[in-house]
C-alpha atoms as a PDB file:
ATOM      1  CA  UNK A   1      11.916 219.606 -11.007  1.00  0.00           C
ATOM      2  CA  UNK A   2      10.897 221.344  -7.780  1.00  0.00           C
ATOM      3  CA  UNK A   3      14.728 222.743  -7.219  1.00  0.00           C
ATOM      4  CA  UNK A   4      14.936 223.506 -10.913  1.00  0.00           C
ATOM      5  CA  UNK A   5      11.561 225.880 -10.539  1.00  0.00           C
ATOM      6  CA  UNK A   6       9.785 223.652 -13.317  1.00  0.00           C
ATOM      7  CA  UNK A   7       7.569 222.609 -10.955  1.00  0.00           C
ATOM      8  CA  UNK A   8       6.324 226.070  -8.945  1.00  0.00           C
ATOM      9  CA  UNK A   9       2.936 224.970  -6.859  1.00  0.00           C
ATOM     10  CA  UNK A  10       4.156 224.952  -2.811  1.00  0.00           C
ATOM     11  CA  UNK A  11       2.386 222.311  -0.599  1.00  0.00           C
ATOM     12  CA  UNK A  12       1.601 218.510  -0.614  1.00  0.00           C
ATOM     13  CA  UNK A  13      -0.882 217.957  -3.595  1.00  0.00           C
ATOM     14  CA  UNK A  14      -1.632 215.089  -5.625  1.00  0.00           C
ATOM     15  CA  UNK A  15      -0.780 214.673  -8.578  1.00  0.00           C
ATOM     16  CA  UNK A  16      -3.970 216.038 -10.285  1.00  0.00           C
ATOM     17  CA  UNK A  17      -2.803 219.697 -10.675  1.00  0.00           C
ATOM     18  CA  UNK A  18      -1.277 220.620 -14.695  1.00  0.00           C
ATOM     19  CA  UNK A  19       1.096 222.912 -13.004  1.00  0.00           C
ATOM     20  CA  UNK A  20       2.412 219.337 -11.423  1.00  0.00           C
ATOM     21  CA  UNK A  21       1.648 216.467 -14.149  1.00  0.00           C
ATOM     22  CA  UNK A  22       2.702 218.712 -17.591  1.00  0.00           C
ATOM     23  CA  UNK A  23       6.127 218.998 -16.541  1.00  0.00           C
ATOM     24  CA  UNK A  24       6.362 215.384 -15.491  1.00  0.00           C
ATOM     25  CA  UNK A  25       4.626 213.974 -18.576  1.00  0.00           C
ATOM     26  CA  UNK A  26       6.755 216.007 -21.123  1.00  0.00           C
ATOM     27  CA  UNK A  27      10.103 215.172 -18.984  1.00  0.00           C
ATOM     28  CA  UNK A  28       8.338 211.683 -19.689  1.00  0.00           C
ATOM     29  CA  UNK A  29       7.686 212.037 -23.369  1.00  0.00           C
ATOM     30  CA  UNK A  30      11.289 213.687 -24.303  1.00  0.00           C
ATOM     31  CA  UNK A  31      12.424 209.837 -22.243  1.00  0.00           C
ATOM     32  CA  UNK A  32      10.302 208.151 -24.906  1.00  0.00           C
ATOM     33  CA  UNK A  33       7.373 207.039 -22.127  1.00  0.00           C
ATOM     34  CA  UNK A  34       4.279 208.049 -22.868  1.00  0.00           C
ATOM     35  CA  UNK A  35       0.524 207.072 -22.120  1.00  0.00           C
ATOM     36  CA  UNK A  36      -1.848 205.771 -24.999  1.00  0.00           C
ATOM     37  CA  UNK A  37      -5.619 206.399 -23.404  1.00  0.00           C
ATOM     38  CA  UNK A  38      -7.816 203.852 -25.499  1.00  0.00           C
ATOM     39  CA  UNK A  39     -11.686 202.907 -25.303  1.00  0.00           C
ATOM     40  CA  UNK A  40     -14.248 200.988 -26.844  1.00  0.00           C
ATOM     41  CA  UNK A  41     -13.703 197.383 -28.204  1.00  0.00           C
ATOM     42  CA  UNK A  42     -10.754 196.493 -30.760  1.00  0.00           C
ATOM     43  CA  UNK A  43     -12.267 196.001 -34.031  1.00  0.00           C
ATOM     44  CA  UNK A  44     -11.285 192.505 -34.805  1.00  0.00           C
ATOM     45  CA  UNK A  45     -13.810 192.166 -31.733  1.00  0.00           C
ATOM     46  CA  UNK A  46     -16.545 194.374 -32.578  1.00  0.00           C
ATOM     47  CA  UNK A  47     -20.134 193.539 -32.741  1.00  0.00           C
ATOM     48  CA  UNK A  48     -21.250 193.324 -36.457  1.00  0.00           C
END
């Protein structure tokens, strides 16, 4: 991605900049692999 000029940012950075991590994740995506953020309890557990 860095040869092909997707990925433009010079330097060692982490991983924490978009102009790094939104090419990766849609290269990612378009492979099927993707990240599901969830929170909070599942409901069959849930306080009632």
């Amino acid at each position: 991605m860095i040869l092909g000029g997707q990925i433009v940012e010079k330097g060692v950075f982490r991983p924490v900049l978009p102009g790094i991590y939104n090419p990766i994740l849609d290269a990612l995506e378009k492979l099927d692999i993707r990240m599901v953020e969830e929170y909070g309890l599942p409901l069959t557990e849930s306080i009632g």
